[in-house]
C-alpha atoms as a PDB file:
ATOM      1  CA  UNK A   1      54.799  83.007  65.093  1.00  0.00           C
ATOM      2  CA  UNK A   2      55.873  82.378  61.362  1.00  0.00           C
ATOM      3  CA  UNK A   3      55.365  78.633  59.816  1.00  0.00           C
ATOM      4  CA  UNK A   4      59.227  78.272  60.095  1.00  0.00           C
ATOM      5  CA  UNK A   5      59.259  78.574  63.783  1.00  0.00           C
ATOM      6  CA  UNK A   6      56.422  75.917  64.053  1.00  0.00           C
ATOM      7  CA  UNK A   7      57.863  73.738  61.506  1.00  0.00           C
ATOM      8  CA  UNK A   8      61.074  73.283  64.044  1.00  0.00           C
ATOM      9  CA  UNK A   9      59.249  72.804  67.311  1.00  0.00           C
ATOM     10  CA  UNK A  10      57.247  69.714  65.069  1.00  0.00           C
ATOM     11  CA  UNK A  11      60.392  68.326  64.427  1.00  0.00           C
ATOM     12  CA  UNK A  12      61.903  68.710  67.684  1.00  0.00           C
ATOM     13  CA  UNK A  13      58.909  67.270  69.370  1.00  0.00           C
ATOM     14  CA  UNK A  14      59.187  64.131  66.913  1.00  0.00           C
ATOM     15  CA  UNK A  15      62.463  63.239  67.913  1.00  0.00           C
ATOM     16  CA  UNK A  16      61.785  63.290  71.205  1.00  0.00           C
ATOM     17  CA  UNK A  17      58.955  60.918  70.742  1.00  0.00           C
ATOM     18  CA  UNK A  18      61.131  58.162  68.704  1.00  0.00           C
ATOM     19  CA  UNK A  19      63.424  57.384  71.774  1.00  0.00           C
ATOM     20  CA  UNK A  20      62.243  54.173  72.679  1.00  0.00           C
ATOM     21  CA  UNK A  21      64.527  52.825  75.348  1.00  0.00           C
ATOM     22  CA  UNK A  22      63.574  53.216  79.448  1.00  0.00           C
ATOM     23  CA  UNK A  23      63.332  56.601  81.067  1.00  0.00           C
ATOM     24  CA  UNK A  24      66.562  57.648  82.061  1.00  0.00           C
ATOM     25  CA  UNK A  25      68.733  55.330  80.205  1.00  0.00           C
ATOM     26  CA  UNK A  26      69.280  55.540  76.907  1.00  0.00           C
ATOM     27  CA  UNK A  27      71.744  53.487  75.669  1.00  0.00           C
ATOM     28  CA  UNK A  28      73.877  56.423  75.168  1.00  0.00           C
ATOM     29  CA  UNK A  29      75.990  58.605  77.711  1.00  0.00           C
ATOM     30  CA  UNK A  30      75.204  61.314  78.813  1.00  0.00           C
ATOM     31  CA  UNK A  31      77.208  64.539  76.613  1.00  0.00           C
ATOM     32  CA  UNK A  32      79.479  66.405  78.099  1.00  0.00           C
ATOM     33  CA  UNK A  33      78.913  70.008  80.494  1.00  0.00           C
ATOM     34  CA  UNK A  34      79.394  72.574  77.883  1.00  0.00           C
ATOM     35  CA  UNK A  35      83.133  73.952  78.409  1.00  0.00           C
ATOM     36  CA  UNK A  36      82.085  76.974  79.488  1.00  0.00           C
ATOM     37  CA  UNK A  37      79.917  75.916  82.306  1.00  0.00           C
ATOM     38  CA  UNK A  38      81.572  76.018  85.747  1.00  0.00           C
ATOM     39  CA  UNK A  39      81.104  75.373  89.199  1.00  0.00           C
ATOM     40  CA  UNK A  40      79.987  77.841  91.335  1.00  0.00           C
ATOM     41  CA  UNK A  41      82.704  80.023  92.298  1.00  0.00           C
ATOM     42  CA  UNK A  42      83.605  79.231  96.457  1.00  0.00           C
ATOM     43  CA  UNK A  43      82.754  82.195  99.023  1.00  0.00           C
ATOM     44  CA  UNK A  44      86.352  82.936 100.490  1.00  0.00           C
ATOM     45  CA  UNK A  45      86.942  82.425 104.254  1.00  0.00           C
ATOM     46  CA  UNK A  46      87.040  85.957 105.651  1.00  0.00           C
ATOM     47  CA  UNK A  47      91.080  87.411 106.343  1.00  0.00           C
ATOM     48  CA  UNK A  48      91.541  86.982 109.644  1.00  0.00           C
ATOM     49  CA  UNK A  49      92.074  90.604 111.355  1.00  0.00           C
ATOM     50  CA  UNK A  50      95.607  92.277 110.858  1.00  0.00           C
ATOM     51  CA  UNK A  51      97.368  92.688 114.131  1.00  0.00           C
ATOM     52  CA  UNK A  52      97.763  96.396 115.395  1.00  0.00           C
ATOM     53  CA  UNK A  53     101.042  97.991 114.520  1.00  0.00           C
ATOM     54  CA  UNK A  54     101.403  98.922 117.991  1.00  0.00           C
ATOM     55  CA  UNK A  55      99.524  98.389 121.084  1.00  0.00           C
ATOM     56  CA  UNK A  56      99.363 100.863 123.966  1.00  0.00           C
ATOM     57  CA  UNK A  57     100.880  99.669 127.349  1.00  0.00           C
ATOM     58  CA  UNK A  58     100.856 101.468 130.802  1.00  0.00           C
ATOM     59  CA  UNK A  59     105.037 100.273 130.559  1.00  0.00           C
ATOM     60  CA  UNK A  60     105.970 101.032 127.086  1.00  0.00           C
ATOM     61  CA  UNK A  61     104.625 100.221 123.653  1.00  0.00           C
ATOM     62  CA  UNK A  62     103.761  96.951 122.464  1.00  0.00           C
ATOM     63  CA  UNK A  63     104.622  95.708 118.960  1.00  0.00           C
ATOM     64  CA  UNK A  64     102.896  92.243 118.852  1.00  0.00           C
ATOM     65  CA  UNK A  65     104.358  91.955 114.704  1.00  0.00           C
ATOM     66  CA  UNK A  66     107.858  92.088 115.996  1.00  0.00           C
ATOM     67  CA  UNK A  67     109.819  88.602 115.435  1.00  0.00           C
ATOM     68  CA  UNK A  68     109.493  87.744 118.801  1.00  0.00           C
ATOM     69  CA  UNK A  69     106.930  90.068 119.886  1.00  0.00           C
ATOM     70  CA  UNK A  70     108.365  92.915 122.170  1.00  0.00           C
ATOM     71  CA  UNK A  71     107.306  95.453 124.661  1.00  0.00           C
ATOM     72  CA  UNK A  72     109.509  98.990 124.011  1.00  0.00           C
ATOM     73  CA  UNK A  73     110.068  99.359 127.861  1.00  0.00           C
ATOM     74  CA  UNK A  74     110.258 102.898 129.302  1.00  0.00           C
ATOM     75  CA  UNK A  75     113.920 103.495 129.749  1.00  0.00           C
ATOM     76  CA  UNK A  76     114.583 102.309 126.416  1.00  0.00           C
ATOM     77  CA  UNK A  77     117.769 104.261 124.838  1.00  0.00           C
ATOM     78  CA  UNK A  78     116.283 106.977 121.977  1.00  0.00           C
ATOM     79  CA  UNK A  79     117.633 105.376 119.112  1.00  0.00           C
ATOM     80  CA  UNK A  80     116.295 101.942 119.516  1.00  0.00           C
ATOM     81  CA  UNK A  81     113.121 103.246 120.571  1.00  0.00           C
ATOM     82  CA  UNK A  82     112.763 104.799 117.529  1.00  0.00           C
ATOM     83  CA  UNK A  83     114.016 102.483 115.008  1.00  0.00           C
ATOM     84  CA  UNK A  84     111.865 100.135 116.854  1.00  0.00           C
ATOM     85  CA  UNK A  85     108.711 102.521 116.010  1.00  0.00           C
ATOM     86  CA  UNK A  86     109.784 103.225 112.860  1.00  0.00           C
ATOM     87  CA  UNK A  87     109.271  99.652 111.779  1.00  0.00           C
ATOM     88  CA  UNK A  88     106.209  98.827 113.224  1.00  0.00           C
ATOM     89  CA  UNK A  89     104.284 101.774 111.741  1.00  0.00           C
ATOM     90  CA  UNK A  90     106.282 101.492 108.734  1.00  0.00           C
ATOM     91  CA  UNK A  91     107.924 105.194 108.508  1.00  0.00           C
ATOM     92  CA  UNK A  92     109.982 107.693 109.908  1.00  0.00           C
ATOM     93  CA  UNK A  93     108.824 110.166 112.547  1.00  0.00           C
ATOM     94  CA  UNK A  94     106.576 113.043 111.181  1.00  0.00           C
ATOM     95  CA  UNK A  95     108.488 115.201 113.208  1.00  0.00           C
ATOM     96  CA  UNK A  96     111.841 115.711 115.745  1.00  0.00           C
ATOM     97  CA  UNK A  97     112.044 118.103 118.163  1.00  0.00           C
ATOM     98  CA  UNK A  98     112.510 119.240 121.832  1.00  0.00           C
ATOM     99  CA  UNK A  99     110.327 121.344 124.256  1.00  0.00           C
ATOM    100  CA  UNK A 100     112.302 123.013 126.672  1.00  0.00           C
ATOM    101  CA  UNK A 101     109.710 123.543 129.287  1.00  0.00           C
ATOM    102  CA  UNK A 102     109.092 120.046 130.112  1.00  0.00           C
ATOM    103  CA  UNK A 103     110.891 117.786 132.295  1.00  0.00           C
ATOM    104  CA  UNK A 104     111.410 119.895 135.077  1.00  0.00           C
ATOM    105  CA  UNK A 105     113.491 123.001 133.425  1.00  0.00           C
ATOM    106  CA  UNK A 106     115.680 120.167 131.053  1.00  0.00           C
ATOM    107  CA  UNK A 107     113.955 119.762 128.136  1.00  0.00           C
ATOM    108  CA  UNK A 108     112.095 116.321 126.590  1.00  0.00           C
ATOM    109  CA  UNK A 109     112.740 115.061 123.169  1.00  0.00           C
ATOM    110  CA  UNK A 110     109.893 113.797 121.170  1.00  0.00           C
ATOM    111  CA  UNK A 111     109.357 111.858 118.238  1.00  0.00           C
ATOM    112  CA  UNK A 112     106.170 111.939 116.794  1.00  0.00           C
ATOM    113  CA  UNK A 113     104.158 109.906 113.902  1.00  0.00           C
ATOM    114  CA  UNK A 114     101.124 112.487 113.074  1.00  0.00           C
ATOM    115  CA  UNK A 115      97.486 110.751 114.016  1.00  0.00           C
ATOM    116  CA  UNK A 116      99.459 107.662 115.658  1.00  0.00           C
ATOM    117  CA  UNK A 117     101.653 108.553 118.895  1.00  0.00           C
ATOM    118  CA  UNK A 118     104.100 110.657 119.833  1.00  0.00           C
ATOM    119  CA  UNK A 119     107.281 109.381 122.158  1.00  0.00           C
ATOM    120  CA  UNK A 120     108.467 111.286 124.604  1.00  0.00           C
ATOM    121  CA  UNK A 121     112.767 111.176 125.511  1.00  0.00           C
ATOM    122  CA  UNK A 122     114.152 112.264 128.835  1.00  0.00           C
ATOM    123  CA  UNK A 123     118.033 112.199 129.003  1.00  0.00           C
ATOM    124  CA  UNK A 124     117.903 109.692 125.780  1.00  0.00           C
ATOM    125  CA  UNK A 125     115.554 107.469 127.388  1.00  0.00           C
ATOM    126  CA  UNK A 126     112.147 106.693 126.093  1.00  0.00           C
ATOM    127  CA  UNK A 127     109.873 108.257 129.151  1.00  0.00           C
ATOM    128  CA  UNK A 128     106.405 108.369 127.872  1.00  0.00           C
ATOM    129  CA  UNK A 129     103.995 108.427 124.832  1.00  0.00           C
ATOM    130  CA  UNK A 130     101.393 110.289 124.087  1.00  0.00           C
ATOM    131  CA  UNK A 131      98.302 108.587 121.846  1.00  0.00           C
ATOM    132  CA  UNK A 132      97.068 110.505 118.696  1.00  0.00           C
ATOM    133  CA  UNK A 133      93.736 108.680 117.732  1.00  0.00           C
ATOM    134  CA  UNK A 134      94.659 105.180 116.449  1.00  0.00           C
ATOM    135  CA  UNK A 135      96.258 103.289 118.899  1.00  0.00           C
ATOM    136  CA  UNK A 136      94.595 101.058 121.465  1.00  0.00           C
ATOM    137  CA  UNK A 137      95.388  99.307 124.333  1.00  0.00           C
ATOM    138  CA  UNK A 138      95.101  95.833 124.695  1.00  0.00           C
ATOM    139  CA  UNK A 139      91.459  95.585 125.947  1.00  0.00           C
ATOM    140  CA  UNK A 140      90.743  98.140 122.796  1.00  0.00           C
ATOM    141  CA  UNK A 141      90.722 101.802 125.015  1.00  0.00           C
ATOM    142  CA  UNK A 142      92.063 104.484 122.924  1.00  0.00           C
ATOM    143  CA  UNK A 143      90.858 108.157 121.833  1.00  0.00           C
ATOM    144  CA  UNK A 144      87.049 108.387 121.733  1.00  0.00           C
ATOM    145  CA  UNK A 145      86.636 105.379 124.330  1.00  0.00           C
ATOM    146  CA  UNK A 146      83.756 105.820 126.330  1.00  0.00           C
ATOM    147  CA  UNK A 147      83.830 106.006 130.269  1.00  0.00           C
ATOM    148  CA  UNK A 148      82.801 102.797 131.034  1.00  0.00           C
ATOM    149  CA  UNK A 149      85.591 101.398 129.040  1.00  0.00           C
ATOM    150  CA  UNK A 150      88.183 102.777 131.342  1.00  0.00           C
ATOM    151  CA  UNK A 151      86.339 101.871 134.089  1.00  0.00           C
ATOM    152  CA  UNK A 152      86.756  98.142 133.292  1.00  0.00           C
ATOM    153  CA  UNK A 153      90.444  98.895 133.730  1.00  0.00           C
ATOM    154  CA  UNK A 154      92.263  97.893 137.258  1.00  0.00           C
ATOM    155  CA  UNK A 155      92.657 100.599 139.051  1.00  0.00           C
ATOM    156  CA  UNK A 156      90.344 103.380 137.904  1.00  0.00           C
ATOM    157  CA  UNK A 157      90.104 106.499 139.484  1.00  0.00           C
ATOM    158  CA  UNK A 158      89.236 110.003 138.566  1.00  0.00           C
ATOM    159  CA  UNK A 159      89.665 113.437 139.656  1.00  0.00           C
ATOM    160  CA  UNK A 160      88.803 116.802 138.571  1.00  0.00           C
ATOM    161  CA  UNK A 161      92.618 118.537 137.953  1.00  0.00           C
ATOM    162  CA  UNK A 162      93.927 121.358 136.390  1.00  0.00           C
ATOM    163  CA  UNK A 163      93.373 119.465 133.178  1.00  0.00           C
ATOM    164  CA  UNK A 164      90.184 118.817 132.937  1.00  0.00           C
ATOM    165  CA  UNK A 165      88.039 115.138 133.990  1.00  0.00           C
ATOM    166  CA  UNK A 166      91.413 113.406 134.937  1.00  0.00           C
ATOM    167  CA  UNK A 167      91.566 109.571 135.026  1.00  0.00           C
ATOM    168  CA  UNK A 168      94.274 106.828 135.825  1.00  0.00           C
ATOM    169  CA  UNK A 169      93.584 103.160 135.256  1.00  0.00           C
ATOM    170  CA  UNK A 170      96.193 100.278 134.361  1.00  0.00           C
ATOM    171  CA  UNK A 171      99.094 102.671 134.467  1.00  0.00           C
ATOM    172  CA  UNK A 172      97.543 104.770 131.882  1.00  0.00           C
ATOM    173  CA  UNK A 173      96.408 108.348 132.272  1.00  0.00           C
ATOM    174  CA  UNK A 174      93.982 110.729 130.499  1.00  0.00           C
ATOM    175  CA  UNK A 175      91.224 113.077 130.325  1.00  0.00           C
ATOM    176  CA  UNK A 176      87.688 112.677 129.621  1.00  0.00           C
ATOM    177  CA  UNK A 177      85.424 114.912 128.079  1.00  0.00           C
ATOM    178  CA  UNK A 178      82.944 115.315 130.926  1.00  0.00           C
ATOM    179  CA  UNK A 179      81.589 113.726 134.188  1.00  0.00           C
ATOM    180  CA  UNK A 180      78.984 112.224 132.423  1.00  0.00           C
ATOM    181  CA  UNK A 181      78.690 108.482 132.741  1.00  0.00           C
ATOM    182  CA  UNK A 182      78.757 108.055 128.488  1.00  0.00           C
ATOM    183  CA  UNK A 183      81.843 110.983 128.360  1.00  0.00           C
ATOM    184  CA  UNK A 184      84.743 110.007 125.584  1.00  0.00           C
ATOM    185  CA  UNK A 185      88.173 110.008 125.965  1.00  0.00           C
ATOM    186  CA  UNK A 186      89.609 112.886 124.443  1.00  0.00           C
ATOM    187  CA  UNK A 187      93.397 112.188 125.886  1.00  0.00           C
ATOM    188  CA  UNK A 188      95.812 109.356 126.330  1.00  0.00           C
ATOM    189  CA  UNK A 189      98.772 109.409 127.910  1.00  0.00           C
ATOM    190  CA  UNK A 190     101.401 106.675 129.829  1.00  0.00           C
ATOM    191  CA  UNK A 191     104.542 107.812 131.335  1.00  0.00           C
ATOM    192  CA  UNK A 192     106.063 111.102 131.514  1.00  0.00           C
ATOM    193  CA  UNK A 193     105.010 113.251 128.782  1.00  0.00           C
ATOM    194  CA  UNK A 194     105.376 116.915 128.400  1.00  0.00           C
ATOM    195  CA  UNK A 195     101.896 117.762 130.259  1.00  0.00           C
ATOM    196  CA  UNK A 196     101.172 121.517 131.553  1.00  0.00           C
ATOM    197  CA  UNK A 197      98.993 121.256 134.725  1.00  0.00           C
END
């Protein structure tokens, strides 16, 4: 430490010393917070959880962001069910087509939005969706679900089909992966869709 440094803590520690009023008051005010001190920033309240785009039903499709929430019924006309769709998810259809080998010998129209759903037409009526990964249902069963999920659904049964580990439960079909009691759901269907047993 130079004589300098020393010098200024002397002088410091004299000034101190010459305030002769009581501890804690002064006679003076106190100065001011520097201007750039702040307050401590506050922690903000978490966002509450966005509501899903869609919700699968064992009836339809539920879009719980539609002013008033709605339910697109089976039996819906084509169109509406896919404008409907359209807005909830916020774009067009990946894809529009027909498969001639469902529907008994007619033909089904579909609609799809890649790694959401896709909708299923049978003589222009919305007839059935099929899930793609995303979507859940109300009580949160989707793709990848395990069995005991399902089970809590009313209704549950399973079967061994054509298909594979077959299940119904609240008007909602599908396939799991195995028998096992932790199997996944690997399919998830409601209505008619364009299935090949």
């Amino acid at each position: 430490m130079n004589r300098l440094t020393i010098g200024a803590g002397v002088v410091l520690l004299g000034l101190a010393g010459c305030d002769s009023g009581p501890p804690g008051n002064s006679g003076a005010e106190s100065p001011a917070a520097p201007a750039n001190a702040s307050a401590p920033a506050p922690v903000p309240a978490p966002a509450p959880a966005a509501a899903p785009a869609i919700v699968l039903e064992g009836a339809g499709l539920r879009i719980p962001g539609a002013s008033p929430p709605r339910t697109v019924a089976f039996e819906t006309p084509r169109a509406e069910t896919i404008a409907a769709l359209t807005k909830a998810l916020g774009r067009a259809p990946s894809e529009l087509g027909e498969n001639e080998e469902c529907g008994g010998g007619g033909g089904m129209q579909f609609a799809e939005w890649k790694d959401d759903l896709t909708a299923w037409f049978l003589d222009g009526q919305f007839a059935g969706w099929d899930s793609e990964g995303r979507l859940r249902t109300i009580e949160g069963v989707g793709i990848g679900s395990g069995r005991a999920e399902v089970a809590g659904l009313p209704g549950f049964e399973v079967e061994e089909s054509t298909l594979g580990i077959e299940f119904r439960a609240g008007g909602l079909s599908g396939i799991l992966e195995s028998q096992a009691a932790d199997a996944k759901v690997t399919h998830l269907w409601g209505g008619a869709t364009c299935v090949f047993r």
